[in-house]
N, C-alpha and C. Protein backbone atom coordinates (compact mmCIF):
# COMPACT_ATOMS: atom_id res chain seq x y z
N UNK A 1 30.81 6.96 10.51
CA UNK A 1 30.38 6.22 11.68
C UNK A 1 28.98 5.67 11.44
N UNK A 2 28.60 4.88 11.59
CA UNK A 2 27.69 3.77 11.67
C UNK A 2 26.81 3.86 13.22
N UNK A 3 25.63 4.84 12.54
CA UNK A 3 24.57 4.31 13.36
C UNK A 3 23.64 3.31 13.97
N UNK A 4 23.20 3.64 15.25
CA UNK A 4 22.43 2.27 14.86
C UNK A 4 21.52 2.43 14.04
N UNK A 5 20.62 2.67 13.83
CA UNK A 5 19.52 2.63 12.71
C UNK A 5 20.07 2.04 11.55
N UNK A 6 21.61 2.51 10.99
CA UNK A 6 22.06 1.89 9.69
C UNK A 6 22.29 0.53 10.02
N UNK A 7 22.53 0.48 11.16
CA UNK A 7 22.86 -1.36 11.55
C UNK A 7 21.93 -2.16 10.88
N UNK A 8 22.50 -3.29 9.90
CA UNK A 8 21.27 -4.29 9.90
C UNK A 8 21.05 -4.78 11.40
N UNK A 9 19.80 -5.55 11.24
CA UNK A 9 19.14 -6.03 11.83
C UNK A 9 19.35 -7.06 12.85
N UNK A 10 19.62 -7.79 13.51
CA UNK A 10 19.73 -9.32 13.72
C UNK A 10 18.45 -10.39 13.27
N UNK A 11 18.87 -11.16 12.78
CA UNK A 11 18.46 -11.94 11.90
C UNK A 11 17.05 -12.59 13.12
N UNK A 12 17.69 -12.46 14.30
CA UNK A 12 16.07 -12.56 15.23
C UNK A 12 15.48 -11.79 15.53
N UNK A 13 15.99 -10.59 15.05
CA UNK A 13 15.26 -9.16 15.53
C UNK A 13 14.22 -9.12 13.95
N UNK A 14 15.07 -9.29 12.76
CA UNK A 14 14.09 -9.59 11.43
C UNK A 14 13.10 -10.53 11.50
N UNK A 15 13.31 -11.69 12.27
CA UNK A 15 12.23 -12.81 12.01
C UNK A 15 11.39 -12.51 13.05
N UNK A 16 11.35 -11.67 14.32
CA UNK A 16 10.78 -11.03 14.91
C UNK A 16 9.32 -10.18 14.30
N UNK A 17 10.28 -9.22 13.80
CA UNK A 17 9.58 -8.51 12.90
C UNK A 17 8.75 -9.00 12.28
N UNK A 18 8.83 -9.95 11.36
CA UNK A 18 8.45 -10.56 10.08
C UNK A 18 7.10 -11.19 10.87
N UNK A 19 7.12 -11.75 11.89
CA UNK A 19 6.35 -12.22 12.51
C UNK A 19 5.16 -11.44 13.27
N UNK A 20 5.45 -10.08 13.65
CA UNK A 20 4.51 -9.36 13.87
C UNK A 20 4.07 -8.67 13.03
N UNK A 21 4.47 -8.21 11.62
CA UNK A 21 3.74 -8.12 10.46
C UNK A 21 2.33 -8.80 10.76
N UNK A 22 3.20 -10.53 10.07
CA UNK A 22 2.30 -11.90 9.26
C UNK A 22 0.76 -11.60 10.73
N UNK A 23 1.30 -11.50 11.73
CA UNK A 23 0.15 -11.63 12.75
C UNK A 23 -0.37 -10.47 12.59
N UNK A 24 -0.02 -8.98 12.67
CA UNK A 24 -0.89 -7.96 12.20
C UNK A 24 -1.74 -7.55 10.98
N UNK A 25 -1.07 -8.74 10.15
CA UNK A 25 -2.21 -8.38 8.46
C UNK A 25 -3.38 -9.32 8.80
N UNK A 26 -2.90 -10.61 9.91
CA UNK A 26 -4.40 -11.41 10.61
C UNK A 26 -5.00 -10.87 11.48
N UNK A 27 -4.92 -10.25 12.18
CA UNK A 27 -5.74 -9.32 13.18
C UNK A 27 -6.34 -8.45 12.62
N UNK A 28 -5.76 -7.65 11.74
CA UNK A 28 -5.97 -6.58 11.20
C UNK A 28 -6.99 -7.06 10.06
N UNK A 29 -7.07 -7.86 9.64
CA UNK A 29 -7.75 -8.79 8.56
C UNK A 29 -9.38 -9.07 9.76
N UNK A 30 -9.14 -9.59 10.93
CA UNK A 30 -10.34 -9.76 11.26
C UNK A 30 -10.97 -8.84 12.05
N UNK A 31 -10.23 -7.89 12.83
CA UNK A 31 -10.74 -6.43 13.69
C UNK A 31 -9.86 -5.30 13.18
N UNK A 32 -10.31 -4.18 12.99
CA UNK A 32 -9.49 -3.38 12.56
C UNK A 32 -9.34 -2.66 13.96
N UNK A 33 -9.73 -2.91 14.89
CA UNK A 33 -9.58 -2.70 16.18
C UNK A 33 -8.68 -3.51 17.30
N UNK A 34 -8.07 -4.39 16.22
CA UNK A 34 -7.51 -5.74 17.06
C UNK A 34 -6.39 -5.18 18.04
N UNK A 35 -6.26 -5.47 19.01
CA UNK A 35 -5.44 -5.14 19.88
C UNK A 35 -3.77 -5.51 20.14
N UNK A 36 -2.51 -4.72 19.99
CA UNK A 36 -1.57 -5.05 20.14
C UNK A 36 -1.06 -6.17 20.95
N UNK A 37 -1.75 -5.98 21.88
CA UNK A 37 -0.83 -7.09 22.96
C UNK A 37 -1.50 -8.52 22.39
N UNK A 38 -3.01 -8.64 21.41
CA UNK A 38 -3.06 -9.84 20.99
C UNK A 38 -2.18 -10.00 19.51
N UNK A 39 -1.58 -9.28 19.18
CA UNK A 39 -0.81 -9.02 17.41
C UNK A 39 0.23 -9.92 18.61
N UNK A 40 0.85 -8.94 19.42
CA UNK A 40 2.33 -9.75 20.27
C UNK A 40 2.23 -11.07 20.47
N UNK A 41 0.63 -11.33 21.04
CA UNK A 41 0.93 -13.24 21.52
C UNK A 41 0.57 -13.68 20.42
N UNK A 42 -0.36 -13.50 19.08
CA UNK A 42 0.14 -14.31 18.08
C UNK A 42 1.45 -14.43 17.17
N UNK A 43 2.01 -13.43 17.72
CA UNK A 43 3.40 -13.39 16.65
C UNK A 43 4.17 -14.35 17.71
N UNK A 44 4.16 -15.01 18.90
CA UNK A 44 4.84 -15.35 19.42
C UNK A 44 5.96 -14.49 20.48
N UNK A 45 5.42 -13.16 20.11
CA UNK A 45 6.88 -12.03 21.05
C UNK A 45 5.73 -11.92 22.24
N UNK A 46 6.85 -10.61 22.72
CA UNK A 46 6.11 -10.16 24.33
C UNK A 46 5.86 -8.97 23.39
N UNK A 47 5.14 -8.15 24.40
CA UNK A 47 4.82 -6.65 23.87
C UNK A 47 5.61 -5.79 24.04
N UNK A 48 7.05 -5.89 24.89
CA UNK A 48 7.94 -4.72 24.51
C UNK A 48 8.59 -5.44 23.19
N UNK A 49 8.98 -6.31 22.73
CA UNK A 49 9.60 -6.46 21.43
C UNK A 49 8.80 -5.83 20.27
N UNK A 50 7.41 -6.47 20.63
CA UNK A 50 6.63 -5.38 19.46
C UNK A 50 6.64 -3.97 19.41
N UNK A 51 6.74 -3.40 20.57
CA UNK A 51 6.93 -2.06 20.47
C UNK A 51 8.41 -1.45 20.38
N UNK A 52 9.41 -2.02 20.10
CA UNK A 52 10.66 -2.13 20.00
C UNK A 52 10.29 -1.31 18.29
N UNK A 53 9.94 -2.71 17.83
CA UNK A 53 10.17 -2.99 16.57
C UNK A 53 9.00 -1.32 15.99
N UNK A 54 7.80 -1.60 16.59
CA UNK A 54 7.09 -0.34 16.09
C UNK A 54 6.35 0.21 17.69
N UNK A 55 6.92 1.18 18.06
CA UNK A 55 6.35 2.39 18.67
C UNK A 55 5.01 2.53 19.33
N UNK A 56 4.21 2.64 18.14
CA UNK A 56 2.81 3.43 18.22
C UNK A 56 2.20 2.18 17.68
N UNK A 57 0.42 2.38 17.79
CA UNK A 57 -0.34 1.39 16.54
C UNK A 57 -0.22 2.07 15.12
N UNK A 58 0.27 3.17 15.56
CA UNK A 58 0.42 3.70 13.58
C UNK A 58 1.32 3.04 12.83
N UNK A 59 2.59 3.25 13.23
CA UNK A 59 3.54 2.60 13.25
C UNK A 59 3.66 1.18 12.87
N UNK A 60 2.75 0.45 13.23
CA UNK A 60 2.36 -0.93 12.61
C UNK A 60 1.77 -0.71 11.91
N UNK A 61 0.99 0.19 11.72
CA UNK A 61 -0.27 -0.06 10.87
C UNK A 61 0.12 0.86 9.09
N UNK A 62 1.18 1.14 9.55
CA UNK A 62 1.94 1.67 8.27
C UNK A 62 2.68 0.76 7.70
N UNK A 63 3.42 0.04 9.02
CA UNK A 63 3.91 -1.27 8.68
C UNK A 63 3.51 -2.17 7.52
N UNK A 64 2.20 -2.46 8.00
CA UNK A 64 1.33 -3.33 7.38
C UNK A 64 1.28 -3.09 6.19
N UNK A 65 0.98 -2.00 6.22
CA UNK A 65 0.62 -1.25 5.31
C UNK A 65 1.44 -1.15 3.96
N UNK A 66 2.38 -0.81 4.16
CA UNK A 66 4.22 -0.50 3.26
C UNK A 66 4.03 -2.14 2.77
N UNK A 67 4.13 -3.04 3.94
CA UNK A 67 4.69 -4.49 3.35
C UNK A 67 3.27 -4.98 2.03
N UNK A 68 2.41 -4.53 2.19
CA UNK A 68 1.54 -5.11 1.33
C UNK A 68 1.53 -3.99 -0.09
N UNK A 69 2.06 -2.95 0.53
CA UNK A 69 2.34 -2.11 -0.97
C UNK A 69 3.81 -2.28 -2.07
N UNK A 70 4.74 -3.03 -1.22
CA UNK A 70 5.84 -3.30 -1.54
C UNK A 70 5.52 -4.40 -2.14
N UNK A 71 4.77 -5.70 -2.13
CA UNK A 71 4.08 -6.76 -2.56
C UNK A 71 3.63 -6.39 -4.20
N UNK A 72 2.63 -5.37 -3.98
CA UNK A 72 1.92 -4.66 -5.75
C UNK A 72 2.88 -4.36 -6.03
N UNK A 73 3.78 -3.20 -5.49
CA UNK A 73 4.26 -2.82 -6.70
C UNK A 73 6.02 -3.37 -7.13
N UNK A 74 6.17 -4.58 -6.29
CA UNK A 74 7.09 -5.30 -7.20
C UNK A 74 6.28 -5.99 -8.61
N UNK A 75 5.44 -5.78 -8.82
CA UNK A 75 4.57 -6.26 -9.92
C UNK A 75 4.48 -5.44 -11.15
N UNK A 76 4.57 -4.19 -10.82
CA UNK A 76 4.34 -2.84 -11.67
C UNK A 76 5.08 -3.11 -13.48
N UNK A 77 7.05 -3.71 -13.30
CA UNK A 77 8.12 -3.97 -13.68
C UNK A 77 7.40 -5.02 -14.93
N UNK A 78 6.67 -5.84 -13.88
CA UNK A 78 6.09 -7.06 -15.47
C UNK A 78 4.75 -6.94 -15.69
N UNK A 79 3.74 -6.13 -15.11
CA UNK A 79 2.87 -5.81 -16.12
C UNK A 79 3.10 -5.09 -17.21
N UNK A 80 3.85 -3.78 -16.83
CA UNK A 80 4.29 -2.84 -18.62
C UNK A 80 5.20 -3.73 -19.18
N UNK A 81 5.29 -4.84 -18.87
CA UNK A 81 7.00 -5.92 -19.76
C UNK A 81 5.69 -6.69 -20.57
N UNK A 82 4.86 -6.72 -20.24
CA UNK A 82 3.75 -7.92 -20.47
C UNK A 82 2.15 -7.27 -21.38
N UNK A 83 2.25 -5.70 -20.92
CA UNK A 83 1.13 -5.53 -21.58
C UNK A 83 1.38 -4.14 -21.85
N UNK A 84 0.05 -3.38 -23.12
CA UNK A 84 0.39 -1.85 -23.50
C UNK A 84 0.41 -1.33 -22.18
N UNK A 85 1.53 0.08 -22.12
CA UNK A 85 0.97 0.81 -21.59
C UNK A 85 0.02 0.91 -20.23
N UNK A 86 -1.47 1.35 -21.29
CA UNK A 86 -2.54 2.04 -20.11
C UNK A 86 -2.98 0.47 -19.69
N UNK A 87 -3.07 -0.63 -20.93
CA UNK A 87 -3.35 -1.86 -19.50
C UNK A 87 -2.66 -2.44 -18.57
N UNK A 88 -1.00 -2.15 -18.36
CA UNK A 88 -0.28 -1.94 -17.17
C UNK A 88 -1.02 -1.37 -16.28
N UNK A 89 -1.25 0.22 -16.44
CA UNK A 89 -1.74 1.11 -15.64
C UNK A 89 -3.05 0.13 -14.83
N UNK A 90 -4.07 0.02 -15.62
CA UNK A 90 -5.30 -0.23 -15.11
C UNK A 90 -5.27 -1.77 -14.18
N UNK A 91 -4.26 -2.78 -14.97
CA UNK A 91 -4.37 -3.92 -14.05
C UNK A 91 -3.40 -3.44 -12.85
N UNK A 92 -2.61 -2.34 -12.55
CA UNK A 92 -1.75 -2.41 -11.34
C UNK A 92 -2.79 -1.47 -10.51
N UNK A 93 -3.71 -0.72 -11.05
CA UNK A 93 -4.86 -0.41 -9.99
C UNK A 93 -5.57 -1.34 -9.57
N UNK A 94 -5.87 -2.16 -10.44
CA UNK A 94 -6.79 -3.40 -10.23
C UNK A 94 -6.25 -3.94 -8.92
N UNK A 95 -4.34 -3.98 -8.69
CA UNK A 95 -3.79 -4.88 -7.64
C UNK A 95 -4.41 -4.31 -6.14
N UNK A 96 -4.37 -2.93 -6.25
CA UNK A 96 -4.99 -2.15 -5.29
C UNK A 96 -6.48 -2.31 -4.84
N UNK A 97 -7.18 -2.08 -5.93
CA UNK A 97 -9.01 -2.70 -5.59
C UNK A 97 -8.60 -3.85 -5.22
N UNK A 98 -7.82 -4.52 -5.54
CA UNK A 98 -8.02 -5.83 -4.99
C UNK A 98 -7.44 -5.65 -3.67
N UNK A 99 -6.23 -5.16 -3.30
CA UNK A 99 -6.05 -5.12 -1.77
C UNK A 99 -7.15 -4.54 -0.57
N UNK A 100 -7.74 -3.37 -1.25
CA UNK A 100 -8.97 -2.77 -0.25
C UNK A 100 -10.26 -3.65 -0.39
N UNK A 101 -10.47 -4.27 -1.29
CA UNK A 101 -12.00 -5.21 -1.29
C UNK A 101 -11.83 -6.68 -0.46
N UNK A 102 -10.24 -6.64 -0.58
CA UNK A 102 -10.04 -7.95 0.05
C UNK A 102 -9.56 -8.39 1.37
N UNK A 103 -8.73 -7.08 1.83
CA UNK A 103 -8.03 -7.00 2.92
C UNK A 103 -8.88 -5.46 4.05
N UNK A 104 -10.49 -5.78 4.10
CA UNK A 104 -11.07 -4.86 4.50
C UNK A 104 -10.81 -4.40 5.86
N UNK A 105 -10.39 -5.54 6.84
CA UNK A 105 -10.09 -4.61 7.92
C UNK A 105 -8.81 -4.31 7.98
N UNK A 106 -7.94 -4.57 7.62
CA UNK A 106 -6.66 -3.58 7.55
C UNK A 106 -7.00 -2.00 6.62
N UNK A 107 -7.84 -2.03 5.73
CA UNK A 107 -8.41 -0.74 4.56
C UNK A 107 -8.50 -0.11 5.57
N UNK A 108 -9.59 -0.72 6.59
CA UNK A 108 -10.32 0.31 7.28
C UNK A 108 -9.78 0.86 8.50
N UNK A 109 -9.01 0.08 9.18
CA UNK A 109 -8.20 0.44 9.86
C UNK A 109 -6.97 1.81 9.74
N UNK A 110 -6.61 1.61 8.17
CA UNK A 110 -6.04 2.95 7.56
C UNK A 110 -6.25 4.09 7.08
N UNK A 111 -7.97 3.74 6.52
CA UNK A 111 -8.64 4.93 6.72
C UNK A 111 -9.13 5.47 8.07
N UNK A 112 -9.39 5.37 8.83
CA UNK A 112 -9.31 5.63 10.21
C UNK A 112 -7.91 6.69 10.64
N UNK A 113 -6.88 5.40 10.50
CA UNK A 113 -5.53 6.24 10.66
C UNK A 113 -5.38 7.56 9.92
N UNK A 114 -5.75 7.80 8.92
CA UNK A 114 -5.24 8.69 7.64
C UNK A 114 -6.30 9.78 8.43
N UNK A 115 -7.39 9.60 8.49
CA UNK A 115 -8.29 10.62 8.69
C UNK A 115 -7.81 11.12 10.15
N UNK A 116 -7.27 10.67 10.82
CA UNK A 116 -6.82 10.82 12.34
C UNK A 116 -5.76 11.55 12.51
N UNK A 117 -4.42 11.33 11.12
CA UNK A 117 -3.05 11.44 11.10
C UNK A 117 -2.97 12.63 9.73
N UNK A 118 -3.75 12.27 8.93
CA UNK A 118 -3.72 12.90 8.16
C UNK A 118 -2.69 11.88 6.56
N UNK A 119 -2.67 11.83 6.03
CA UNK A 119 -1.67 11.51 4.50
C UNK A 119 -0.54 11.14 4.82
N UNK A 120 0.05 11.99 5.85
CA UNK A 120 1.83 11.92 6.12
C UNK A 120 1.66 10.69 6.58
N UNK A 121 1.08 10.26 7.07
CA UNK A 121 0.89 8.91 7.92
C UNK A 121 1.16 7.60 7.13
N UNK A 122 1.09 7.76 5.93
CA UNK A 122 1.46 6.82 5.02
C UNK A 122 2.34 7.18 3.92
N UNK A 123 3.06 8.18 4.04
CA UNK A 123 3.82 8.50 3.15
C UNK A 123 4.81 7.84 2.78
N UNK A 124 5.24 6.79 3.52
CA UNK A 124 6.49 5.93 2.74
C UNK A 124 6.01 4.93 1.84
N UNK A 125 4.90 4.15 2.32
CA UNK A 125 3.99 3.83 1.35
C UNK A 125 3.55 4.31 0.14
N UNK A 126 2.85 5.73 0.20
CA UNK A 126 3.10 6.29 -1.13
C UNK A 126 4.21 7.18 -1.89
N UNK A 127 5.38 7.09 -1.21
CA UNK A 127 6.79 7.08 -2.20
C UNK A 127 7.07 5.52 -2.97
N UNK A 128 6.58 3.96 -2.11
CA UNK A 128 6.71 3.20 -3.05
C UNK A 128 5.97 2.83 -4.13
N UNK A 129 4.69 3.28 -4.32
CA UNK A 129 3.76 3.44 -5.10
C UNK A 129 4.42 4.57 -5.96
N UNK A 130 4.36 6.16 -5.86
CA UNK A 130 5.00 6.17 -6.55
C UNK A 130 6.10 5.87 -7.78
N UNK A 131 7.45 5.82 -6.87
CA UNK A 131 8.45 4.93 -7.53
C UNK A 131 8.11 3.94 -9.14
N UNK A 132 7.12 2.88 -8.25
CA UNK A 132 6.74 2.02 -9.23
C UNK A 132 5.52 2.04 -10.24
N UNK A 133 5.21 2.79 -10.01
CA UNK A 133 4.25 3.98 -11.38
C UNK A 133 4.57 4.42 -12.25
N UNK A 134 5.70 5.54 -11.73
CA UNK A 134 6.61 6.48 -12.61
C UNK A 134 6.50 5.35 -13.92
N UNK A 135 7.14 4.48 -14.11
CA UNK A 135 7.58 4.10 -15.30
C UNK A 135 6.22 3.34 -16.31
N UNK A 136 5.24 3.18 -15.40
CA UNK A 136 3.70 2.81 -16.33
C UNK A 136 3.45 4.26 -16.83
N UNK A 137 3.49 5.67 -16.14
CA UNK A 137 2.95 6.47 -16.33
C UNK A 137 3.67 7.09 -17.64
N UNK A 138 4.33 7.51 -17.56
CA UNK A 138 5.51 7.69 -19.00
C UNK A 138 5.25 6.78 -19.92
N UNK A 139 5.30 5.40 -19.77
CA UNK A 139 5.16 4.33 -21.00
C UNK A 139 3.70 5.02 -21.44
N UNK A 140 3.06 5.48 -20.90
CA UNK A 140 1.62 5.63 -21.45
C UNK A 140 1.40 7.24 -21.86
N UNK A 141 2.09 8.05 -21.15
CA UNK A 141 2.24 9.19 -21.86
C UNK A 141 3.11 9.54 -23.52
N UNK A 142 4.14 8.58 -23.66
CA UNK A 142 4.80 8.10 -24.74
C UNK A 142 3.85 7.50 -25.95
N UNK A 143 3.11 6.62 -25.06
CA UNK A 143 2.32 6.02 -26.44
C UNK A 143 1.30 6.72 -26.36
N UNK A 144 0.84 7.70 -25.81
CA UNK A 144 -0.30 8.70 -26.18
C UNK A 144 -1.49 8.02 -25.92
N UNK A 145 -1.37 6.48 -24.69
CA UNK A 145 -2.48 6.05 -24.39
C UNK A 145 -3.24 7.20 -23.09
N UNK A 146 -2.23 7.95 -22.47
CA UNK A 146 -2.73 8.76 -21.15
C UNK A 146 -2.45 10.23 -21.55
N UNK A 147 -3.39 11.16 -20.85
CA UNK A 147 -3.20 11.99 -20.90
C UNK A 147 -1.91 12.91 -20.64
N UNK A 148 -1.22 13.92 -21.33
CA UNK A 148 -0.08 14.19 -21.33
C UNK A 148 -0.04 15.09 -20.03
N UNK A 149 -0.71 15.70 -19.20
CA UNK A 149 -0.53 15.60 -17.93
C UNK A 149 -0.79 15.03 -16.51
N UNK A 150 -0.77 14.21 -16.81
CA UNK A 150 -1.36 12.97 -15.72
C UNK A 150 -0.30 12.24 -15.10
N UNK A 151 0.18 12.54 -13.99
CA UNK A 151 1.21 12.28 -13.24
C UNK A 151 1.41 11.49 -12.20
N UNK A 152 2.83 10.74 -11.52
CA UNK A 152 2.66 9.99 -10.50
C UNK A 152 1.68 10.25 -9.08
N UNK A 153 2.25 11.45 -8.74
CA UNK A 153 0.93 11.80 -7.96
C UNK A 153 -0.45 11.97 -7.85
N UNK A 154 -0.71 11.90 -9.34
CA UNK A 154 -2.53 12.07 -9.54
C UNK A 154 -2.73 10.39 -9.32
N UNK A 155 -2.06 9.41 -9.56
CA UNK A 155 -2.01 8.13 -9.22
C UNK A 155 -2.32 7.93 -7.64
N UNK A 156 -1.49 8.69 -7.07
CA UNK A 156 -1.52 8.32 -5.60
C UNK A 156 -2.76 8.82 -5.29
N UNK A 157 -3.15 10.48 -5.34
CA UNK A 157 -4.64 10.59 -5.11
C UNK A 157 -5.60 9.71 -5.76
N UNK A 158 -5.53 9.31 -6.72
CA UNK A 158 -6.41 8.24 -7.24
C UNK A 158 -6.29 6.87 -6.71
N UNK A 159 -5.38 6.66 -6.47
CA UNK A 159 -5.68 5.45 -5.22
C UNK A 159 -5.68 5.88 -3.98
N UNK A 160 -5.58 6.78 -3.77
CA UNK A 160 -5.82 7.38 -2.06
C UNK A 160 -7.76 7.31 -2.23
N UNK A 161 -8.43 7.69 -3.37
CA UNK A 161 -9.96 8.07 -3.46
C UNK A 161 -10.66 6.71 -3.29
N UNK A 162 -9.73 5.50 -4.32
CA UNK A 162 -10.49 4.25 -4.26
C UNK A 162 -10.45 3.91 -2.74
N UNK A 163 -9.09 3.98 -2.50
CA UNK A 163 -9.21 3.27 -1.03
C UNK A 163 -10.42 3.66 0.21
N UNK A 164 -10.28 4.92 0.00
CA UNK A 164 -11.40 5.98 1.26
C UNK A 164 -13.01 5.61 0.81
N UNK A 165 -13.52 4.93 -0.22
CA UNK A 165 -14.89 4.46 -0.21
C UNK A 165 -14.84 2.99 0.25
N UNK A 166 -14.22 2.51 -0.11
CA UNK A 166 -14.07 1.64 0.48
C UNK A 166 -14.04 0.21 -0.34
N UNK A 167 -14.76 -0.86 0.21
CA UNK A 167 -14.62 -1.88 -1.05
C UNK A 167 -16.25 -2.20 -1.63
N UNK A 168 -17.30 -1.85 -1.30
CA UNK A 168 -18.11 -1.15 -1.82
C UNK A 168 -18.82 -0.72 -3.16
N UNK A 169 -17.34 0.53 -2.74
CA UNK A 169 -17.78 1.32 -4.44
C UNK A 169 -16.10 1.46 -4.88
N UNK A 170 -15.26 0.56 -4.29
CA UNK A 170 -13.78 0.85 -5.17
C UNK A 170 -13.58 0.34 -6.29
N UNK A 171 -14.26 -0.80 -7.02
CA UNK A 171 -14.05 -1.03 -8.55
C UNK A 171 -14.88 0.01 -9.33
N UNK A 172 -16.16 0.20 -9.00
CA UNK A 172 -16.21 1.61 -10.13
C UNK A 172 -15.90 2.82 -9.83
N UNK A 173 -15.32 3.23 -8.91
CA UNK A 173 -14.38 4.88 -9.26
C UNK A 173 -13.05 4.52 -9.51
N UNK A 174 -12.44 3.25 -9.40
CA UNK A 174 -11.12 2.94 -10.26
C UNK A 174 -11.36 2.99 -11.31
N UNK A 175 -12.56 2.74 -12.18
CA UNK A 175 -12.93 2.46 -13.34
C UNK A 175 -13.32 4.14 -13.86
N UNK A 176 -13.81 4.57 -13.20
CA UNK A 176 -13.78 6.17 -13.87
C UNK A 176 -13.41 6.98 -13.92
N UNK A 177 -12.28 6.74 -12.63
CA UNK A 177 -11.15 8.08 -12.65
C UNK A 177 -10.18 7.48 -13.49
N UNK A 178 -9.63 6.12 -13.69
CA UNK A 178 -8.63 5.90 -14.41
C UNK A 178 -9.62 6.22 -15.82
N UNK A 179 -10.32 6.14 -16.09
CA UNK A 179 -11.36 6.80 -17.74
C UNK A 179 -10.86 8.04 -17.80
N UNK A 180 -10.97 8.71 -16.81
CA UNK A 180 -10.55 10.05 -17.12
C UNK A 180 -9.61 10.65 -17.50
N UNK A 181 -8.04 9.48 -17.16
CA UNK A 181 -7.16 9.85 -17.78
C UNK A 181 -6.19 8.92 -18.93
N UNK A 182 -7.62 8.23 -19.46
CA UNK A 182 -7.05 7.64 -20.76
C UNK A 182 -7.42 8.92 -21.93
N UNK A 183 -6.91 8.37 -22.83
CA UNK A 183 -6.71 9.56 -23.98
C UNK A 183 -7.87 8.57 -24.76
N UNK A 184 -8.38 7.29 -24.39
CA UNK A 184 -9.07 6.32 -25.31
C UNK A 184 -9.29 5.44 -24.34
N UNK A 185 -10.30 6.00 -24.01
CA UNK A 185 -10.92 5.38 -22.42
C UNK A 185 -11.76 3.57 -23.41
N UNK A 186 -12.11 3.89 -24.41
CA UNK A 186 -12.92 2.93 -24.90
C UNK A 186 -12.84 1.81 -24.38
């Protein structure tokens, strides 16, 4: 039997959606305080459809969150197709410094959340990070560019650390925690 939840979507209930995303990565881009019912009138909905679609402000803000991590790490696949190893690794962190230096009030908005909610709060987010690691992290444990215990999850805390300073100081502790687990940091 077929739940609803397994139900797809309706294709106006998706473009719905899609639409209060695109307006929450702009709000969220200029207040990390921006207010739902203004995310609703720029997406064009009312505010029970937005809250249809997500609940809470976490709930969006994980949203947001997931869709811009799903973005990097469809990327993960052709950097190791394209380069060794650990410079897979380091330019798909790079995609990340680049999302927190660039996309500061949504960053900050999630650090907020995280510190409020705690980690779980983004955990589907970092199962897709994950996921799309796994296979840089092995390519580089294989070629003996990374340390032989250095794992998907030390990834996620290591981008959980860049993100929480912020954009700031996130290109050099990407730059020295990923040092730490090259085998030939040079």
């Amino acid at each position: 039997m077929t739940r609803p939840a397994d139900k797809p979507k309706r294709r106006d209930a998706q473009r719905n959606r899609g639409k209060i995303l695109a307006a929450a990565h702009a709000a969220f881009g200029q207040d990390p305080q921006a207010s739902l019912e203004g995310i609703a009138k720029d997406a064009g909905v009312g505010i029970g459809t937005l809250y249809r679609h997500f609940p809470t402000r976490a709930h969006l803000l994980e949203a947001a969150h997931r869709d811009r991590m799903t973005r990097i790490c469809e990327q993960a696949d052709g950097l190791l197709r394209a380069h060794a190893p650990d410079v897979a690794l380091r330019r798909f962190l790079d995609l990340f410094v680049e999302e927190v230096t660039t996309n500061t009030g949504l960053s900050s908005a999630l650090r907020a959340m995280v510190d409020a909610e705690g980690p779980a709060s983004i955990s589907r987010s970092n199962a897709l990070v994950q996921e799309a690691v796994g296979p840089l992290v092995r390519a580089g444990i294989e070629a003996g560019t990374l340390r032989p215990d250095f794992t998907e999850e030390d990834f996620i805390t290591l981008k959980g650390a860049v993100a929480k300073v912020g954009p700031a100081r996130a290109r050099r502790l990407a730059t020295l925690l990923l040092e730490g687990v090259l085998t030939d940091p040079g």
